[in-house]
C-alpha atoms as a PDB file:
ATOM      1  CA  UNK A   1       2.591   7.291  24.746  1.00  0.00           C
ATOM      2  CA  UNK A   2       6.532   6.817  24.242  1.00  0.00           C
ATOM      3  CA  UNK A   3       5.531   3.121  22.914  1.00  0.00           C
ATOM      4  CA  UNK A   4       2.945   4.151  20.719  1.00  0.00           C
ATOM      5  CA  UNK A   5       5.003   6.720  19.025  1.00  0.00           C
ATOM      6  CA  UNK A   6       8.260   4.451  19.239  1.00  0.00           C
ATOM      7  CA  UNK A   7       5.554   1.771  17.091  1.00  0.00           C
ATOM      8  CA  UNK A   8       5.111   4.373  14.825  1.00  0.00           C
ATOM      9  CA  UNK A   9       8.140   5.548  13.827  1.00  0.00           C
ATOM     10  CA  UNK A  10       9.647   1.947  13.668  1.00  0.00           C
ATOM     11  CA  UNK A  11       6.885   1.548  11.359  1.00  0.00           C
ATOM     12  CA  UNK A  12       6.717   4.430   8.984  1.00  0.00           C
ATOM     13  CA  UNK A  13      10.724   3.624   8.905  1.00  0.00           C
ATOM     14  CA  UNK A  14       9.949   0.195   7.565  1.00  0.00           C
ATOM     15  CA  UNK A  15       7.368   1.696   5.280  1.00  0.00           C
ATOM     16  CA  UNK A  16      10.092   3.984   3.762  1.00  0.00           C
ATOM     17  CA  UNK A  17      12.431   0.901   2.892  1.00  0.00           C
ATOM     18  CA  UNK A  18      11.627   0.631  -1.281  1.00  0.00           C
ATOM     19  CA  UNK A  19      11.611  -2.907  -1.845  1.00  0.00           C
ATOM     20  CA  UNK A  20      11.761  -1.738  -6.027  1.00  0.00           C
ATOM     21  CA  UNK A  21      14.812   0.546  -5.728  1.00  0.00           C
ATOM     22  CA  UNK A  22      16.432  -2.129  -3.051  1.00  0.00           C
ATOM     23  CA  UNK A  23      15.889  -4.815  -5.167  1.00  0.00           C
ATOM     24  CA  UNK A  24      17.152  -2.760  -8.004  1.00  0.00           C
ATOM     25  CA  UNK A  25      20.451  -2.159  -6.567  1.00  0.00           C
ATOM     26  CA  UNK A  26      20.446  -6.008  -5.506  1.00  0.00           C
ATOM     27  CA  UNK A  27      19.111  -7.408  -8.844  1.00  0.00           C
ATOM     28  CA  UNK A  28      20.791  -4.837 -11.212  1.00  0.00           C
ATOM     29  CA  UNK A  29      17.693  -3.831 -13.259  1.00  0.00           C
ATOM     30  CA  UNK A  30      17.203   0.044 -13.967  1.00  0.00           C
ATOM     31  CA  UNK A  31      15.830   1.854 -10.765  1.00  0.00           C
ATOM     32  CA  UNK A  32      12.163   2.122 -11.126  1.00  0.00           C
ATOM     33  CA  UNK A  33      11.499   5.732 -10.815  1.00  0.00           C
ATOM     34  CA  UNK A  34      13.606   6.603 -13.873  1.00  0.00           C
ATOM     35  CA  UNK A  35      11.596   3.712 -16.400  1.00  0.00           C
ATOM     36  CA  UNK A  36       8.748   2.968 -16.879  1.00  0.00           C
ATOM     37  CA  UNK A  37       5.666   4.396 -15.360  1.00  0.00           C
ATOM     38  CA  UNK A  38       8.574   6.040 -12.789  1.00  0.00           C
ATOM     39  CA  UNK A  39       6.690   4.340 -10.243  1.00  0.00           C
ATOM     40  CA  UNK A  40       8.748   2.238  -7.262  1.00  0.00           C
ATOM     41  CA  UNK A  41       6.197  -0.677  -6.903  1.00  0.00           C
ATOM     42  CA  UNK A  42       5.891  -3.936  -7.980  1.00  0.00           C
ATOM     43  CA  UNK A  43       3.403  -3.317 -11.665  1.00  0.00           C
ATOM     44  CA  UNK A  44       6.522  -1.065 -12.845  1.00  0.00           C
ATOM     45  CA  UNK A  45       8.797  -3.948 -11.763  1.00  0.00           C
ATOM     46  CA  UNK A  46       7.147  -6.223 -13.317  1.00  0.00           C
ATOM     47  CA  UNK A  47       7.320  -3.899 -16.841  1.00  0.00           C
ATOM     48  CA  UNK A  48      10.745  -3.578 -16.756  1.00  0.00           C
ATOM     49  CA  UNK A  49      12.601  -6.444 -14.892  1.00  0.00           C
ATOM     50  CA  UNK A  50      10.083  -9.503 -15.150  1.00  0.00           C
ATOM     51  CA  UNK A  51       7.748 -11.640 -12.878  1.00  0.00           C
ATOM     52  CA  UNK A  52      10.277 -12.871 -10.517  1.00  0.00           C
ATOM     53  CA  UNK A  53      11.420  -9.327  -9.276  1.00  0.00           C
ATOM     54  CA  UNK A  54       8.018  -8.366  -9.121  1.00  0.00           C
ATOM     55  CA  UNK A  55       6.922 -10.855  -7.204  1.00  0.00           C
ATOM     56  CA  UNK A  56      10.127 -10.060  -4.758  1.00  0.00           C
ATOM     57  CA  UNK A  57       9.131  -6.643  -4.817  1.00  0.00           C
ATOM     58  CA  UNK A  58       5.600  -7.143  -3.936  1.00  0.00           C
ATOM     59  CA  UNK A  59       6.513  -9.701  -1.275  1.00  0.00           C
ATOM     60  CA  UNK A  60       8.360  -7.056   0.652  1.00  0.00           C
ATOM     61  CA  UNK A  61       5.693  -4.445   0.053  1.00  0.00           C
ATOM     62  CA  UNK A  62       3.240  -6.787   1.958  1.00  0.00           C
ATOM     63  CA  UNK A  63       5.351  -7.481   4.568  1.00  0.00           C
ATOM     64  CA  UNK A  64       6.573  -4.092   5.572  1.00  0.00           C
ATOM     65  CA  UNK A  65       2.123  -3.309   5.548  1.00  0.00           C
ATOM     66  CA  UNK A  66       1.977  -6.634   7.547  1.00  0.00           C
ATOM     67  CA  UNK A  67       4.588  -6.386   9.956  1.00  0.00           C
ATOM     68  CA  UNK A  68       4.163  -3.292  11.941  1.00  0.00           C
ATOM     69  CA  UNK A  69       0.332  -3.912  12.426  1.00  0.00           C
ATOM     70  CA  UNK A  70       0.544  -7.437  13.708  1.00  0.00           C
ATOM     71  CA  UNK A  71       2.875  -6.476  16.108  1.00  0.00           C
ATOM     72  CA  UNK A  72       0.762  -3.676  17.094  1.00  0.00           C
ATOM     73  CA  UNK A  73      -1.731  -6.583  18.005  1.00  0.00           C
ATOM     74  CA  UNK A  74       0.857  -8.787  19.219  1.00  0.00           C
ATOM     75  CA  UNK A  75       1.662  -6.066  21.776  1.00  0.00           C
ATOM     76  CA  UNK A  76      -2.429  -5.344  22.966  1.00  0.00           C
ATOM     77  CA  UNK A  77      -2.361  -1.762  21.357  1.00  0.00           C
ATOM     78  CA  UNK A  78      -5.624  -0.250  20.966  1.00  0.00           C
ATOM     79  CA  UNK A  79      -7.197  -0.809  17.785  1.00  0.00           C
ATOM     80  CA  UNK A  80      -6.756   2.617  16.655  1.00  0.00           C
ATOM     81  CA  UNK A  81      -2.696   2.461  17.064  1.00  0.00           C
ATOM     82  CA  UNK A  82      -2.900  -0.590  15.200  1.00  0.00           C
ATOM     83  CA  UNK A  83      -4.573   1.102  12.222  1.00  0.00           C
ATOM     84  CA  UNK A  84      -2.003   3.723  12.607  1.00  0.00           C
ATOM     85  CA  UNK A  85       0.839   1.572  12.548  1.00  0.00           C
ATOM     86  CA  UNK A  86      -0.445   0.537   9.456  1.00  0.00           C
ATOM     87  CA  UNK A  87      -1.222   4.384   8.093  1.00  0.00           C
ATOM     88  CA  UNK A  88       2.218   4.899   9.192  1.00  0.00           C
ATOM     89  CA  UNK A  89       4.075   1.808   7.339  1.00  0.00           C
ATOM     90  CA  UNK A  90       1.371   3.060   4.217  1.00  0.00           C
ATOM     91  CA  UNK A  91       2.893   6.727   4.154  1.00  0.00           C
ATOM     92  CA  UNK A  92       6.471   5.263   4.363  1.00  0.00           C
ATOM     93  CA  UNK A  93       6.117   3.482   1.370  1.00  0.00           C
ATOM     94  CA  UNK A  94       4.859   6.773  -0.054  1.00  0.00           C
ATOM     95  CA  UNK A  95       6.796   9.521   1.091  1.00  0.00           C
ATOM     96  CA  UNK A  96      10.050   7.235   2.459  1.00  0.00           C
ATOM     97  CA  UNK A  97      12.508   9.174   4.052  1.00  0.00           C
ATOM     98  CA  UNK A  98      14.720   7.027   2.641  1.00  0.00           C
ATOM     99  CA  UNK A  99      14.341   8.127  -1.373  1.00  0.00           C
ATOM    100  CA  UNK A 100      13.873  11.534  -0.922  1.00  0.00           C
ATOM    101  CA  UNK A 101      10.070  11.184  -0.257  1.00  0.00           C
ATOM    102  CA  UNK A 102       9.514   9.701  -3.254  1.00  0.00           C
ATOM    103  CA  UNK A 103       8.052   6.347  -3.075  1.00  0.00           C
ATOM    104  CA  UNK A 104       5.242   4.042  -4.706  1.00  0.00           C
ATOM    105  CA  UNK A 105       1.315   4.016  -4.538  1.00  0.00           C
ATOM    106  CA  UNK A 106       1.016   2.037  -1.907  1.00  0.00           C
ATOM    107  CA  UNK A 107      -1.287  -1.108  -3.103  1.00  0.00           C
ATOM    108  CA  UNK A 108       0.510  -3.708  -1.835  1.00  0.00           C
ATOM    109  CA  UNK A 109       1.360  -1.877   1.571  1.00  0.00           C
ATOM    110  CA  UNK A 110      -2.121  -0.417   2.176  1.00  0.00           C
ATOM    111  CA  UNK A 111      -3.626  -4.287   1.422  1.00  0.00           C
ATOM    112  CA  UNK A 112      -1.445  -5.677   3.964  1.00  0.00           C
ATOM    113  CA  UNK A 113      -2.251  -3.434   6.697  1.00  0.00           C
ATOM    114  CA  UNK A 114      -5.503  -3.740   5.812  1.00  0.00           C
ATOM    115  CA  UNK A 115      -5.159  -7.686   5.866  1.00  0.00           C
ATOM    116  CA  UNK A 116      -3.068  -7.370   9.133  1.00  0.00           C
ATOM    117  CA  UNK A 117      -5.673  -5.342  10.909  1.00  0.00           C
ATOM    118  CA  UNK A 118      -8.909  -7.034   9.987  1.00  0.00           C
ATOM    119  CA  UNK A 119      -8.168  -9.977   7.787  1.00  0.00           C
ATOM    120  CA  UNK A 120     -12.032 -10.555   6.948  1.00  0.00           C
ATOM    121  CA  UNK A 121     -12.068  -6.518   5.473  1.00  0.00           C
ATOM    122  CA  UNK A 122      -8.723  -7.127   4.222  1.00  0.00           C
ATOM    123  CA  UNK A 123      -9.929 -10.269   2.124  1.00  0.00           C
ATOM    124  CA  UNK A 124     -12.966  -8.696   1.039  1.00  0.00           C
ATOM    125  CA  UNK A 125     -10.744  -6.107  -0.342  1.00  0.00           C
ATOM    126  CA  UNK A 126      -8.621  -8.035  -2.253  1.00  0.00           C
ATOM    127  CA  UNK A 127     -11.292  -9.929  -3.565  1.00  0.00           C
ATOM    128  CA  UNK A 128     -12.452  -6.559  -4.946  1.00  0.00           C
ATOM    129  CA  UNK A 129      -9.475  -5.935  -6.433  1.00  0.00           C
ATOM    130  CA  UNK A 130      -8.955  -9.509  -7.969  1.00  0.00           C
ATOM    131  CA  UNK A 131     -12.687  -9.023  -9.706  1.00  0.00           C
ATOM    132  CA  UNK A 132     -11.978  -5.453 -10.855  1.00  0.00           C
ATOM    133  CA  UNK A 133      -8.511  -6.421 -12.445  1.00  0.00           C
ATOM    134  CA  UNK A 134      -9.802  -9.359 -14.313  1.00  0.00           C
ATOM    135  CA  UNK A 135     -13.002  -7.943 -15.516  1.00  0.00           C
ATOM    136  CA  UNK A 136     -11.022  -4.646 -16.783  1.00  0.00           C
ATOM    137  CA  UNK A 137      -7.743  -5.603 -16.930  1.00  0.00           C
ATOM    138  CA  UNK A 138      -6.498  -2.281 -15.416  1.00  0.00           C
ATOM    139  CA  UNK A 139      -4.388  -2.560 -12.600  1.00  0.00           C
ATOM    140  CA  UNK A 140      -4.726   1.110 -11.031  1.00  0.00           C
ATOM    141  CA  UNK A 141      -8.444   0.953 -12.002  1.00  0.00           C
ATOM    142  CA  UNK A 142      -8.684  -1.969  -9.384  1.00  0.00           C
ATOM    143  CA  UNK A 143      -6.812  -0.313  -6.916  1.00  0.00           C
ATOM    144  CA  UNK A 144      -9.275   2.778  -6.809  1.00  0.00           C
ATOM    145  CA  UNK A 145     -12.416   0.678  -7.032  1.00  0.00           C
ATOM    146  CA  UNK A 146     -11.587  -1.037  -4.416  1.00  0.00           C
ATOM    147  CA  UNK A 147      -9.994   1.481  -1.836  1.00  0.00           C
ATOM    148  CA  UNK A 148     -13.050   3.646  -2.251  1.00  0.00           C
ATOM    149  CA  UNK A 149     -14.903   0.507  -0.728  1.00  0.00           C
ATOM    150  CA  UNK A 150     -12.672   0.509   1.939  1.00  0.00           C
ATOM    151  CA  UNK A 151     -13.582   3.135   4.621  1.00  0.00           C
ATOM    152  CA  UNK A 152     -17.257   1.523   4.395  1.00  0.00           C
ATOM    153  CA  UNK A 153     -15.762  -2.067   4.691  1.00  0.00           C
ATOM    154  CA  UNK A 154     -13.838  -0.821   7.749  1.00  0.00           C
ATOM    155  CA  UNK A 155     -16.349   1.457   9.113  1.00  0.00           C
ATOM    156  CA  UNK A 156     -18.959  -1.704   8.710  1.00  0.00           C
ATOM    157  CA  UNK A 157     -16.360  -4.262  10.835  1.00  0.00           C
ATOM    158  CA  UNK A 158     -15.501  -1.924  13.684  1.00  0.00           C
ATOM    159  CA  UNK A 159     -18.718   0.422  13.890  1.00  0.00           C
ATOM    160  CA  UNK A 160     -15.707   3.342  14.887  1.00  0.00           C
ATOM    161  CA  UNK A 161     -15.223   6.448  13.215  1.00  0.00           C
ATOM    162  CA  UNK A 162     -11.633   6.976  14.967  1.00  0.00           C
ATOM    163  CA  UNK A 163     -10.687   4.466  12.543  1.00  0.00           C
ATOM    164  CA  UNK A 164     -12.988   4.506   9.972  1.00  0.00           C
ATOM    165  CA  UNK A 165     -11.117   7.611   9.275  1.00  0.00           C
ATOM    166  CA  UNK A 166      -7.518   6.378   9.289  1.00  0.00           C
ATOM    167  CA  UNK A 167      -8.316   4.382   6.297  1.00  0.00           C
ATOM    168  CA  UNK A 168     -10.220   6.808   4.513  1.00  0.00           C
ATOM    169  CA  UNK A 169      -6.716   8.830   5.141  1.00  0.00           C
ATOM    170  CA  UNK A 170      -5.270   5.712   3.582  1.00  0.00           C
ATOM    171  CA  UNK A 171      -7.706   5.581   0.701  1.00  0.00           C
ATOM    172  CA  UNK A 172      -7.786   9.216   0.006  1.00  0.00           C
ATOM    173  CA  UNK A 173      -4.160   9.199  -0.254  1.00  0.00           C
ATOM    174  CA  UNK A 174      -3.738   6.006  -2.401  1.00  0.00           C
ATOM    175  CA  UNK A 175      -6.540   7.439  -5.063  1.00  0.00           C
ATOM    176  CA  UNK A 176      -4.578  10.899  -5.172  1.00  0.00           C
ATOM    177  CA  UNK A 177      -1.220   8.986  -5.823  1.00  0.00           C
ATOM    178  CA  UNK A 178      -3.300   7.808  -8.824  1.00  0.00           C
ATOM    179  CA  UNK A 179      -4.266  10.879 -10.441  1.00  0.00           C
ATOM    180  CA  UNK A 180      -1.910  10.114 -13.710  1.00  0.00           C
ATOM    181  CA  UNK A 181      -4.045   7.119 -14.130  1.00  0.00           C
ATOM    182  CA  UNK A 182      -7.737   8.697 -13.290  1.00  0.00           C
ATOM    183  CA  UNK A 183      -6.565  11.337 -16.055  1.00  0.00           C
ATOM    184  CA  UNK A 184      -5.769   8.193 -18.702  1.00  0.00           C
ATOM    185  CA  UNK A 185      -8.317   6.080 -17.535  1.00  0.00           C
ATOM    186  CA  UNK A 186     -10.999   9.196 -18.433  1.00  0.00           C
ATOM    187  CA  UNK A 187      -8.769   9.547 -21.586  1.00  0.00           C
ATOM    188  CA  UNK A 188      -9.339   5.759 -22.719  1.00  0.00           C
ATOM    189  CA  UNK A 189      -5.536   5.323 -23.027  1.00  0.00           C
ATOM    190  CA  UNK A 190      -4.416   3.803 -19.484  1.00  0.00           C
ATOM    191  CA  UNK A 191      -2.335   0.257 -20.107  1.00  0.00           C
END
């Protein structure tokens, strides 16, 4: 029990480390959350400071979603602490201690510990994503099309409920962090 929560700490710490406002600081482009779409992920980035420190920015996104969950393998955790470590990494990135619990969306993250947990679920998601975004164009329209897929992809792979349900957590969270873009999207005015 003491390991499992020390895993999940460690990794909701992680989570909470914005690679946008770090890289900010670092590369001295205007923090995220005040330009922009306010947003502290790598789409604002990439608005406002250019490919190369979004691509930084989404790099470290994916890791701190990777990290935590392959070391949850690495150590023989039970598959529902792995999919935790990755909820937990996921809701640092959102709410990070860090920034005053005010952190991105969570694509990249929520991918990665998707990708680290089950990689066949995690490519079938982003391949869901990749089709959405170049058929539409619309970044956040990608990202909920294809994390309302994801519960069933998960549920489908590991036939478990227990975690089934940590990713609809995941999903459910992720979609609500988009409710700025549902409400243009339905408006016909989201970028």
């Amino acid at each position: 029990m003491i390991e499992t929560l020390a895993l999940l700490v460690c990794a909701y710490l992680l989570g909470s480390i914005s690679s946008a406002i770090v890289l900010s600081k670092i590369m001295g482009f205007k923090d995220p959350r005040s330009e922009g779409s306010n947003n502290p992920g790598a789409t604002n980035v990439l608005r406002i400071a250019g490919k190369k420190a979004a691509f930084v920015t989404l790099v470290g996104d994916f890791l701190k979603g990777l990290l935590p969950v392959l070391l949850a393998h690495w150590l023989e955790f039970d598959p529902l602490v792995v999919a935790l470590a990755g909820f937990a990494a996921f809701s640092g990135h959102c709410f990070p201690i860090f920034f005053s619990f005010r952190g991105g969306k969570g694509v990249a993250t929520a991918i990665a510990a998707t990708v680290g947990f089950n990689w066949i679920v995690g490519a079938i998601l982003i391949a869901i994503w990749l089709l959405i975004a170049k058929v539409f164009k619309i970044s956040s329209l990608a990202a909920i099309i294809s994390f309302c897929a994801l519960p069933v992809l998960v549920y489908w792979r590991t036939q478990n409920l227990e975690i089934s349900t940590v990713f609809v957590a995941i999903s459910v969270i992720l979609i609500w962090r988009h409710k700025t873009n549902i409400q243009r999207l339905i408006r016909g005015s989201e970028s």
